[in-house]
N, C-alpha and C. Protein backbone atom coordinates (compact mmCIF):
# COMPACT_ATOMS: atom_id res chain seq x y z
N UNK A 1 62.69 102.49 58.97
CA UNK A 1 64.08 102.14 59.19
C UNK A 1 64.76 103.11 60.15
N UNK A 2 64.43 104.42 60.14
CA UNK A 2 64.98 105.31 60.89
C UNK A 2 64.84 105.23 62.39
N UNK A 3 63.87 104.60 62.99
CA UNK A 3 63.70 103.97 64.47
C UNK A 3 64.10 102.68 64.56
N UNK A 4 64.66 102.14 63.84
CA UNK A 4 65.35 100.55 63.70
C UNK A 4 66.83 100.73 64.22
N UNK A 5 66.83 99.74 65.07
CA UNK A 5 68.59 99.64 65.29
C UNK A 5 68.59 98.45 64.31
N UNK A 6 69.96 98.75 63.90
CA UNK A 6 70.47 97.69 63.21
C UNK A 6 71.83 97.17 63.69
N UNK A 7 72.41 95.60 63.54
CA UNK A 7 73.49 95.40 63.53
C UNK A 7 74.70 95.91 63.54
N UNK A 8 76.20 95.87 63.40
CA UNK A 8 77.04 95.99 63.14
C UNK A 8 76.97 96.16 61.86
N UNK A 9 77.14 94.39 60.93
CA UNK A 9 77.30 94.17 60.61
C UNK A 9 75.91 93.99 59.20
N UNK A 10 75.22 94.36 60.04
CA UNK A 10 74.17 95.02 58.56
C UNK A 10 74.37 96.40 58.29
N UNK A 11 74.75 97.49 59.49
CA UNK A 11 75.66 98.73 58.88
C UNK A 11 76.25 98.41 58.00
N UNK A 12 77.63 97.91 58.23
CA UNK A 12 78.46 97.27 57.11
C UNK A 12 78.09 97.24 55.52
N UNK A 13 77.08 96.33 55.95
CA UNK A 13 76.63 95.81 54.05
C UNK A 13 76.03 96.88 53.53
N UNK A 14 75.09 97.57 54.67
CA UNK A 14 74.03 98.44 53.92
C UNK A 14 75.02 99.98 53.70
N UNK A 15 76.17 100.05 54.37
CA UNK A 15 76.62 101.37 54.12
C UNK A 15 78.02 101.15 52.49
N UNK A 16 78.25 102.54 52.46
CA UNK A 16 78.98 102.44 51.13
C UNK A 16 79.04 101.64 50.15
N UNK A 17 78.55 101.78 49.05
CA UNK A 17 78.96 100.67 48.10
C UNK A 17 80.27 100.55 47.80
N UNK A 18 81.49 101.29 47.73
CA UNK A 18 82.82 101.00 47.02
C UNK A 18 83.48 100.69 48.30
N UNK A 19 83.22 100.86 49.53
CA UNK A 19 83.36 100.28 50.29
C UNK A 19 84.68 101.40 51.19
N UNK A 20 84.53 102.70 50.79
CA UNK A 20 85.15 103.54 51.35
C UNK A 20 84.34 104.09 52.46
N UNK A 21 85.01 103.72 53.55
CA UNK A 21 84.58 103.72 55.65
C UNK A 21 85.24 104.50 55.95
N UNK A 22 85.04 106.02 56.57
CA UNK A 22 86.23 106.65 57.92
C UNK A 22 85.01 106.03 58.90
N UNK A 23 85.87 106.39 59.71
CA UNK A 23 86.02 105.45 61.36
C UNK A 23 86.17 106.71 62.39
N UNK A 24 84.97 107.20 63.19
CA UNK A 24 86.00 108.09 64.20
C UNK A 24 85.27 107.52 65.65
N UNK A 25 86.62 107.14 66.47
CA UNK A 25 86.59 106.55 67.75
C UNK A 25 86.01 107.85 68.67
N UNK A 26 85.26 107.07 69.58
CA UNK A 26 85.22 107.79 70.96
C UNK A 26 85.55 106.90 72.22
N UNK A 27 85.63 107.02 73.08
CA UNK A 27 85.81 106.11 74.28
C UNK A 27 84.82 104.92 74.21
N UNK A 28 83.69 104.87 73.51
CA UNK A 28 83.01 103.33 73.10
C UNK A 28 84.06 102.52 72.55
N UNK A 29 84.97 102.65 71.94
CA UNK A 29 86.14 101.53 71.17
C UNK A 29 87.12 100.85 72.50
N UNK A 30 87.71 101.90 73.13
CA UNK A 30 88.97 101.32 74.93
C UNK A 30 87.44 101.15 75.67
N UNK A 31 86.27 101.24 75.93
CA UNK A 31 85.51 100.78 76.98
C UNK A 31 85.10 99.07 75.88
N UNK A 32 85.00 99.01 75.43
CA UNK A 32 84.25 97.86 74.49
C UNK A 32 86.16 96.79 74.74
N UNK A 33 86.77 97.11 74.98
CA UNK A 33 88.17 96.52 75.12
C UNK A 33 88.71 95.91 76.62
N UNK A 34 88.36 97.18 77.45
CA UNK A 34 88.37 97.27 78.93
C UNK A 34 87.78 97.86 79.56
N UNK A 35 86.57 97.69 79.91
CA UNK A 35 85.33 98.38 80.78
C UNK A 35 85.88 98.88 82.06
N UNK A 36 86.33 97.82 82.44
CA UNK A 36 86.84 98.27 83.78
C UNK A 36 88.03 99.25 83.92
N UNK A 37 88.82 99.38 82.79
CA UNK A 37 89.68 100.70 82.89
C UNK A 37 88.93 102.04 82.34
N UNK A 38 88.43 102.03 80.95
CA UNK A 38 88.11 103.16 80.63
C UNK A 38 86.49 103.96 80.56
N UNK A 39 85.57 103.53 81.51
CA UNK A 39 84.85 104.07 81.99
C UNK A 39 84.87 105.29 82.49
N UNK A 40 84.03 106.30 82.86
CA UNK A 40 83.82 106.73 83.39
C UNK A 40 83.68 106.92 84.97
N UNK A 41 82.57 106.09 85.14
CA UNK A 41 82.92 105.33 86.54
C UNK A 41 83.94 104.59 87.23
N UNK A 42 84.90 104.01 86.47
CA UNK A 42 86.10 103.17 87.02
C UNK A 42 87.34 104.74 86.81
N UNK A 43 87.38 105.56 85.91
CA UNK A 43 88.10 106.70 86.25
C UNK A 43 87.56 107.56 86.92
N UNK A 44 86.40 107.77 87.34
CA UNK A 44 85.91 108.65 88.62
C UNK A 44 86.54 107.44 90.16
N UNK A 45 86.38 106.68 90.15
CA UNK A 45 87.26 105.59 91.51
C UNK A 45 88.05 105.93 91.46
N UNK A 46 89.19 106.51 90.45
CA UNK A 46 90.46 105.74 90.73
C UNK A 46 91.02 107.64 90.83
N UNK A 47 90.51 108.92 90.18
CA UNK A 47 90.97 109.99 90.43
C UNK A 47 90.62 110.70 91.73
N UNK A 48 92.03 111.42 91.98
CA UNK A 48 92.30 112.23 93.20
C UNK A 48 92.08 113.84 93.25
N UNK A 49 90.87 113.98 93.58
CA UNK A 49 90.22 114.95 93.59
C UNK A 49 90.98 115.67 94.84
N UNK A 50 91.60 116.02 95.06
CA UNK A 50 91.90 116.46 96.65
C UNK A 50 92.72 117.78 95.83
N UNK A 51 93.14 118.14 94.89
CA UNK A 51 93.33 119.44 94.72
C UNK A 51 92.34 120.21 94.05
N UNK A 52 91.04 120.20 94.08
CA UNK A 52 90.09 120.53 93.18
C UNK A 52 88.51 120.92 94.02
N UNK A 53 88.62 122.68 94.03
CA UNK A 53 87.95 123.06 94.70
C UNK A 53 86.50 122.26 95.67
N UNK A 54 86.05 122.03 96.52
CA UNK A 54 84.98 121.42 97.21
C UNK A 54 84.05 121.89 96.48
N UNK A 55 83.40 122.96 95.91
CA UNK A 55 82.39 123.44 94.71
C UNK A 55 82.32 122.57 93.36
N UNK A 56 83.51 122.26 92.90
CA UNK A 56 83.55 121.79 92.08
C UNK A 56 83.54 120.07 91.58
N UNK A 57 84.11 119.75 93.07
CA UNK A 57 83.71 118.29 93.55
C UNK A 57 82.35 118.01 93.21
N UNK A 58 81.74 118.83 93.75
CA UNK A 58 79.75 119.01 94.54
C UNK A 58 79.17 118.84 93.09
N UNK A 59 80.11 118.84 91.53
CA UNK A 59 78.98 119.52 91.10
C UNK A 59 78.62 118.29 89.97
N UNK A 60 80.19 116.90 90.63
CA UNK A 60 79.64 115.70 90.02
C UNK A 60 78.13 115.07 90.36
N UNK A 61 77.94 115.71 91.74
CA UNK A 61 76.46 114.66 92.92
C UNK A 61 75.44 116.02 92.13
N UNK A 62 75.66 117.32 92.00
CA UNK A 62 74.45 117.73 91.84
C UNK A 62 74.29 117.74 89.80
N UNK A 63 75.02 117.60 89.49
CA UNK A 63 74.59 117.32 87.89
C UNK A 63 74.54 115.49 87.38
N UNK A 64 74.84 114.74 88.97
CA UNK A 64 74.54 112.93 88.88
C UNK A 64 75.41 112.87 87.70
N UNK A 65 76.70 112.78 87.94
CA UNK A 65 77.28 111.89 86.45
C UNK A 65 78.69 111.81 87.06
N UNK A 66 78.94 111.26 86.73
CA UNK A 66 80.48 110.60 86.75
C UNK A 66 81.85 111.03 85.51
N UNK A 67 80.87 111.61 84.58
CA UNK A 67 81.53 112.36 83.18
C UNK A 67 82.58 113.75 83.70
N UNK A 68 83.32 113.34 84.01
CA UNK A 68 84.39 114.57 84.03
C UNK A 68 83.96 115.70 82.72
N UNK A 69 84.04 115.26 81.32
CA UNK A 69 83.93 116.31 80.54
C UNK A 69 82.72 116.92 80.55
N UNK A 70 81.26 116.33 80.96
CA UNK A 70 79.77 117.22 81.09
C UNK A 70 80.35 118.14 82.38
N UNK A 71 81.28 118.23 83.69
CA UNK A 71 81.73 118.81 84.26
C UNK A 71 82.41 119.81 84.01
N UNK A 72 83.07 119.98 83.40
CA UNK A 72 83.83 120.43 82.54
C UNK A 72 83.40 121.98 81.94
N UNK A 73 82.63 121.38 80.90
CA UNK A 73 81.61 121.67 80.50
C UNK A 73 81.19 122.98 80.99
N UNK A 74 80.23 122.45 82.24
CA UNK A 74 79.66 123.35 82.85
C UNK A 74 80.29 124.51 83.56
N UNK A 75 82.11 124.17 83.97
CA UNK A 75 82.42 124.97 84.68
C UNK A 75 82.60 125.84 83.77
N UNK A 76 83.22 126.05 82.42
CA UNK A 76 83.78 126.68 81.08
C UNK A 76 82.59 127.35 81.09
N UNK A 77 81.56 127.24 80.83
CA UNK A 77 80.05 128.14 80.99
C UNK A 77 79.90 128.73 81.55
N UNK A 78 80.06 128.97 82.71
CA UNK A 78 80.13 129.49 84.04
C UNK A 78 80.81 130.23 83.90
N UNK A 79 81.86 130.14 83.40
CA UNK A 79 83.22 131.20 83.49
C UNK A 79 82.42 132.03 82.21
N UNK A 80 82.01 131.63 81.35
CA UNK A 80 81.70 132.49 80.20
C UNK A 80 80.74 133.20 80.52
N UNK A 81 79.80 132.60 81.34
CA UNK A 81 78.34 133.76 81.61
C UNK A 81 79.02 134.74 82.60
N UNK A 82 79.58 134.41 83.76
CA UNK A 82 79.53 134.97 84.88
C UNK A 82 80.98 136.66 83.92
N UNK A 83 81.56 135.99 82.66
CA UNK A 83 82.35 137.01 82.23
C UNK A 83 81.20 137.64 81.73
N UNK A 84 80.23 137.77 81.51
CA UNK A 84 79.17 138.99 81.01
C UNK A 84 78.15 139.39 82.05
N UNK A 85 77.75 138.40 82.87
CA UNK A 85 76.98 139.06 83.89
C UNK A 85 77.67 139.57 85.45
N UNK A 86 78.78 139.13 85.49
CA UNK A 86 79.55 139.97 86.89
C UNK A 86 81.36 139.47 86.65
N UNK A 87 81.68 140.24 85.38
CA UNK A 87 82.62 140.64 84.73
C UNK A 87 83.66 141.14 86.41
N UNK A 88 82.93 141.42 87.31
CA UNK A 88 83.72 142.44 88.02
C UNK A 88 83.96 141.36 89.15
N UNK A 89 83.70 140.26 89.01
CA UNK A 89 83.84 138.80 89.98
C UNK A 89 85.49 138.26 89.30
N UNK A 90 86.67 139.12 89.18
CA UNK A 90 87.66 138.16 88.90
C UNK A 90 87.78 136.94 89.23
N UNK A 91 87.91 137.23 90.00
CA UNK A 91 88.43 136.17 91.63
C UNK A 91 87.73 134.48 91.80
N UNK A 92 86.12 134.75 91.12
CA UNK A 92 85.61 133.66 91.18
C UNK A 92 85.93 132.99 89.83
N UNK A 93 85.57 134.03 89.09
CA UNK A 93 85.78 133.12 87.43
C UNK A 93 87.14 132.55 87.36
N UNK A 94 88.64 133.19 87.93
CA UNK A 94 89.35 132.87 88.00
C UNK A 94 89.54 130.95 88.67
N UNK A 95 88.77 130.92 89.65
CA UNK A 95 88.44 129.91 90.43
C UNK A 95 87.82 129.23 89.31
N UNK A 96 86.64 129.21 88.89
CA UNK A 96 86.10 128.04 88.06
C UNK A 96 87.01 128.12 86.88
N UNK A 97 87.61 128.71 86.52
CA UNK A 97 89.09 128.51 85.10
C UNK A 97 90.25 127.38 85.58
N UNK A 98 90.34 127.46 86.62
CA UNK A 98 91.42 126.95 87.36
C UNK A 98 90.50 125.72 87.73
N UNK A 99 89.41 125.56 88.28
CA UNK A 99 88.99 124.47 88.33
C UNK A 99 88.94 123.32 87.21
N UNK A 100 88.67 124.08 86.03
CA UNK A 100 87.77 123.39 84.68
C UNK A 100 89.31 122.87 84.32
N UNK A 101 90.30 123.72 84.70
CA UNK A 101 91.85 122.92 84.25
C UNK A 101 91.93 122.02 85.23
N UNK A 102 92.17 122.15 86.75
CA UNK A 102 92.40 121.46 87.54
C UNK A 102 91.52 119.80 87.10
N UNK A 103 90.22 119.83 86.69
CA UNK A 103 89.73 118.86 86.52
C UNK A 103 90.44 118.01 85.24
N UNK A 104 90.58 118.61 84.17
CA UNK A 104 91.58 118.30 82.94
C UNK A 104 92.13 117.04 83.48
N UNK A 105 93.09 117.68 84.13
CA UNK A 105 94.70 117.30 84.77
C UNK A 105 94.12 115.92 85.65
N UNK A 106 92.91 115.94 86.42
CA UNK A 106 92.99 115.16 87.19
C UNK A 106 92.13 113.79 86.49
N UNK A 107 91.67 113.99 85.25
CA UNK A 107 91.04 113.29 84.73
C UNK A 107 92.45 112.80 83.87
N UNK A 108 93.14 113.37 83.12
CA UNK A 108 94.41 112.73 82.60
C UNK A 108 95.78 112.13 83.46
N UNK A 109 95.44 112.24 84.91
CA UNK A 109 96.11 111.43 85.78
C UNK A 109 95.44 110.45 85.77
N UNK A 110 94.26 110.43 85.94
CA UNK A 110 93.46 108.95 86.43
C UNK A 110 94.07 107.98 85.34
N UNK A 111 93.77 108.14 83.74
CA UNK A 111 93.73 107.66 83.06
C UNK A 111 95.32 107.11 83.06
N UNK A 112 96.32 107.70 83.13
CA UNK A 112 97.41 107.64 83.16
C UNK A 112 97.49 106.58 84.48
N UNK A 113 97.12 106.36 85.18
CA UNK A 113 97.39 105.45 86.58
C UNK A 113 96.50 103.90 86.47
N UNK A 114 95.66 104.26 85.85
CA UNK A 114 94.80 102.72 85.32
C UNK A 114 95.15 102.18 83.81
N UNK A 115 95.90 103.11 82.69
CA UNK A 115 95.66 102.81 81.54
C UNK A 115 97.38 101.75 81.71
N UNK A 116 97.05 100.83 80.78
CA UNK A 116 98.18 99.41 80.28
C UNK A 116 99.41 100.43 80.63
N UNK A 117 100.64 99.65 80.97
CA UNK A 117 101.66 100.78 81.00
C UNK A 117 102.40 100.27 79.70
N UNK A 118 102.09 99.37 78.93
CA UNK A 118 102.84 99.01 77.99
C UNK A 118 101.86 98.03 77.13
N UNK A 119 101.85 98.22 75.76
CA UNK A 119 101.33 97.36 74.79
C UNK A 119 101.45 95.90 74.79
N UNK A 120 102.06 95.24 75.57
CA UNK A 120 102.11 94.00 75.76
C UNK A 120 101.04 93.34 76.39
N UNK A 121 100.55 94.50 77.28
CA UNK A 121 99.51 94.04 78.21
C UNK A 121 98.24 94.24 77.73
N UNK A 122 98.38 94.34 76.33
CA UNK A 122 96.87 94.32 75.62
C UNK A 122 97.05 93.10 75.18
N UNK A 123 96.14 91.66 75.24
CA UNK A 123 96.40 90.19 74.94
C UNK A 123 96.07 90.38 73.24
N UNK A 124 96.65 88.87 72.67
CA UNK A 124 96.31 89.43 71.55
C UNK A 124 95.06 89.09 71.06
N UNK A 125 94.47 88.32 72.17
CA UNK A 125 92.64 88.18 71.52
C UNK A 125 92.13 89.53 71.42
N UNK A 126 92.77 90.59 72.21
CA UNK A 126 92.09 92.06 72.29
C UNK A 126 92.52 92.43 71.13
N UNK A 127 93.61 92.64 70.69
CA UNK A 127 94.29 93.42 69.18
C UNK A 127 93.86 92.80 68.80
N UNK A 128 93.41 91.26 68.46
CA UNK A 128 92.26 90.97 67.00
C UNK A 128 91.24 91.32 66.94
N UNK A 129 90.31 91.05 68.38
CA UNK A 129 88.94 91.98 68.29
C UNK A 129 89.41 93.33 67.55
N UNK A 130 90.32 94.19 68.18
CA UNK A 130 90.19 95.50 67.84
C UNK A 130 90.55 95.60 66.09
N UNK A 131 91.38 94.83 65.81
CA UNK A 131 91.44 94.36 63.87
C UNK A 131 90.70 94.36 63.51
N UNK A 132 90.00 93.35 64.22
CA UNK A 132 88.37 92.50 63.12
C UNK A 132 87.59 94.13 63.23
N UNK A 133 87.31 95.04 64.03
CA UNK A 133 86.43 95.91 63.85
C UNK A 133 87.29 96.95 63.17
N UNK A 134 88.87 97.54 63.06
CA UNK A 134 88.86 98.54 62.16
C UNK A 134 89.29 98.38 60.69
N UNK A 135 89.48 96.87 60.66
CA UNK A 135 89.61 96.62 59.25
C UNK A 135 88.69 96.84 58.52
N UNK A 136 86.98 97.36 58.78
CA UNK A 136 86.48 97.79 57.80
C UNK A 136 86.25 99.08 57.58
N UNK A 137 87.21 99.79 57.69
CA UNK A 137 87.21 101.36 57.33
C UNK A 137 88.79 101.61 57.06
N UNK A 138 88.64 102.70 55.85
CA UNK A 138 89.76 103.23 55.18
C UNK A 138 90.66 104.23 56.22
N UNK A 139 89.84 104.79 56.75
CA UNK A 139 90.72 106.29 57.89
C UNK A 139 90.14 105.91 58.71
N UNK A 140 90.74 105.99 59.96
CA UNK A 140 90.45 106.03 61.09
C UNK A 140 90.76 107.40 62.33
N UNK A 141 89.92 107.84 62.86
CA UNK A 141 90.46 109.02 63.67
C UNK A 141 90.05 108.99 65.18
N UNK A 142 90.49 109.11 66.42
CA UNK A 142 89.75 109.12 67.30
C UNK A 142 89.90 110.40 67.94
N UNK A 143 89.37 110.15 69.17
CA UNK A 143 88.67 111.41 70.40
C UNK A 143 89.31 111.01 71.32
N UNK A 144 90.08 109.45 71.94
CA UNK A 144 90.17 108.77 72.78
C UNK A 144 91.38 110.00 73.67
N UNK A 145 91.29 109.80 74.66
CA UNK A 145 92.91 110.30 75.25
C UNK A 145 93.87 108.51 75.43
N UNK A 146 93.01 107.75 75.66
CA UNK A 146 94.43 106.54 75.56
C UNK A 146 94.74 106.18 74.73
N UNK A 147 95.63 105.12 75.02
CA UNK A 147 96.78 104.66 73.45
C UNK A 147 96.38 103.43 72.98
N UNK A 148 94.95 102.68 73.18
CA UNK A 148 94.39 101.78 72.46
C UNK A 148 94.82 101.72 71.04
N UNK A 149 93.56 102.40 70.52
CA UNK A 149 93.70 102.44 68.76
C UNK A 149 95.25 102.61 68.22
N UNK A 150 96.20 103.99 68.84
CA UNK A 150 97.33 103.60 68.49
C UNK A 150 98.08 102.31 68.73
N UNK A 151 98.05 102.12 69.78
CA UNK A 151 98.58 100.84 70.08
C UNK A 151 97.85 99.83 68.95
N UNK A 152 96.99 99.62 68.63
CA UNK A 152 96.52 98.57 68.00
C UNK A 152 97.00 98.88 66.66
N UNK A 153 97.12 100.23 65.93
CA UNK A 153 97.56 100.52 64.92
C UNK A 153 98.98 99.91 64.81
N UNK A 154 99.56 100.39 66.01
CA UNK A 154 100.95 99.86 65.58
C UNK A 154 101.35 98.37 65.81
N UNK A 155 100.33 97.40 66.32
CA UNK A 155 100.56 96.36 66.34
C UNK A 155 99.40 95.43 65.13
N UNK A 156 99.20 96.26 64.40
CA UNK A 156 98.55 95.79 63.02
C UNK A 156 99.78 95.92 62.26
N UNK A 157 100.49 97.05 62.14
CA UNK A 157 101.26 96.93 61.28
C UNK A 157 102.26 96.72 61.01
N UNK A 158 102.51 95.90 62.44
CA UNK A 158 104.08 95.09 62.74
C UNK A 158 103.28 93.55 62.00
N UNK A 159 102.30 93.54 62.11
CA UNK A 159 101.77 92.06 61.40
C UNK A 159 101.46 92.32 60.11
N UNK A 160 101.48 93.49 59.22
CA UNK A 160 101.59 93.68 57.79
C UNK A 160 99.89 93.70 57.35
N UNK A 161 99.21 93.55 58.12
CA UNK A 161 97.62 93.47 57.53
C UNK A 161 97.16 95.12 57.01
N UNK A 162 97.69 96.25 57.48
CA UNK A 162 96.96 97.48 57.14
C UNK A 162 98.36 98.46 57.49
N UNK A 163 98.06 99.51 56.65
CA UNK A 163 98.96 100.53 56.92
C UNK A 163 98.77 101.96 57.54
N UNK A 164 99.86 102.11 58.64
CA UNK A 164 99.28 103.24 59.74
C UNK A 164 100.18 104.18 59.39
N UNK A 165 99.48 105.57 59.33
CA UNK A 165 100.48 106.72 59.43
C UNK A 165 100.25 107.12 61.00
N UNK A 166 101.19 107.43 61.83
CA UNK A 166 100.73 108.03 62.91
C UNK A 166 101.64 109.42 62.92
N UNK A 167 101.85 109.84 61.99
CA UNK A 167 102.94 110.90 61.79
C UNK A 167 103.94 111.58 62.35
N UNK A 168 104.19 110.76 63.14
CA UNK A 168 105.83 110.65 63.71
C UNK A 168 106.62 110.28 63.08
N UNK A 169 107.35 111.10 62.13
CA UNK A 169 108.10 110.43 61.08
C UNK A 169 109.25 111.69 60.86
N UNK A 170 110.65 111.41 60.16
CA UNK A 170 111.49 112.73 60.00
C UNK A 170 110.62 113.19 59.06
N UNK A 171 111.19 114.71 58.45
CA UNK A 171 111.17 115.29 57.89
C UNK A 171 112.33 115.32 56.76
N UNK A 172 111.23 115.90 55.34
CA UNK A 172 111.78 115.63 54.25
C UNK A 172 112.92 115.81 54.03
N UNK A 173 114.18 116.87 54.77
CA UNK A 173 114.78 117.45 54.84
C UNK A 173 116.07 116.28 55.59
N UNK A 174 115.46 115.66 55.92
CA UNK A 174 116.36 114.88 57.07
C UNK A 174 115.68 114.41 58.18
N UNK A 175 116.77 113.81 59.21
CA UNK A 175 116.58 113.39 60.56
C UNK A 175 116.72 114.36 61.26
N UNK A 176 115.39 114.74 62.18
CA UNK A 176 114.91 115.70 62.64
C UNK A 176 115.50 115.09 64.41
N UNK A 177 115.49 116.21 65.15
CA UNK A 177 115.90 115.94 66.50
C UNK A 177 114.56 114.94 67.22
N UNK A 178 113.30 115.81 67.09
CA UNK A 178 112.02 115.31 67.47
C UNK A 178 110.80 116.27 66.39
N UNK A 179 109.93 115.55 66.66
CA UNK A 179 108.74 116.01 65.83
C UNK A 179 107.04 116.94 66.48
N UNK A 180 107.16 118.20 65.98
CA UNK A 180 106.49 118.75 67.09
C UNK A 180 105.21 117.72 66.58
């Protein structure tokens, strides 16, 4: 069984008996929704690399991936080795620190420039797909940076089927100005 893929939906049966599911999203849940927005590849098209060192560009073609965060990654490493083996290189580590942010930023623009600008524009055959799959788990948590799952949370529970905390809420005390 352990080299067997299985179903969805034989997961399902065969997991928990009382039927208590957490759920934690990664970008498989908004790519399984909209491929063409939340890819990898469709946010490597659409981000503007033009403030982000030419080294660091280079190092999507020489590590072949399109994954901003395996990029990432590597530059944060870099900065960590090169702080024990040439500690006395400010200047560069400084550069790959500033890069590994610079990339951040330019990966949370992309997303921000392709992602729905408003929940309406998720149809609602998509918010039922996305129902039919988190209605079988008790908690749900994701990894995602977009507002899918929330969005879908909060348009589950304008239809009364499940209940969302997203903890934006006052405080016990009262009506709070905003909520850190």
């Amino acid at each position: 069984m352990a080299d067997e893929i299985i179903t969805f939906q034989e997961a399902i049966r065969l997991s928990t008996g009382n039927g208590n599911r957490h759920l934690l999203t990664g970008n498989g849940f908004s790519i399984a929704c909209r491929s063409q927005i939340f890819t990898y590849e469709s946010l490597f098209k659409q981000a503007d690399f033009t403030s982000l060192s030419i080294y660091a560009q280079s190092l999507f073609t020489h590590l072949n991936t399109k994954d901003f965060e395996i990029v990432m990654r590597h530059l944060r490493q870099a900065s960590e080795v090169l702080k024990i083996y040439a500690p006395s290189e400010k200047l560069l580590i400084q550069q790959i620190d500033n890069d590994a942010n610079e990339l951040k930023n330019i990966l949370v623009n992309a997303i921000a420039s392709t992602h729905p600008t408003l929940p309406s524009e998720i149809t609602e055959e998509e918010y039922e797909n996305c129902r039919n799959f988190i209605n079988h788990f008790n908690n749900i948590y994701t990894l995602n940076y977009d507002l899918l799952l929330y969005w879908t949370m909060m348009h589950t529970e304008a239809k009364k089927t499940t209940t969302a905390d997203d903890g934006f809420r006052t405080h016990d005390s009262g009506k709070e100005e905003y909520v850190t």
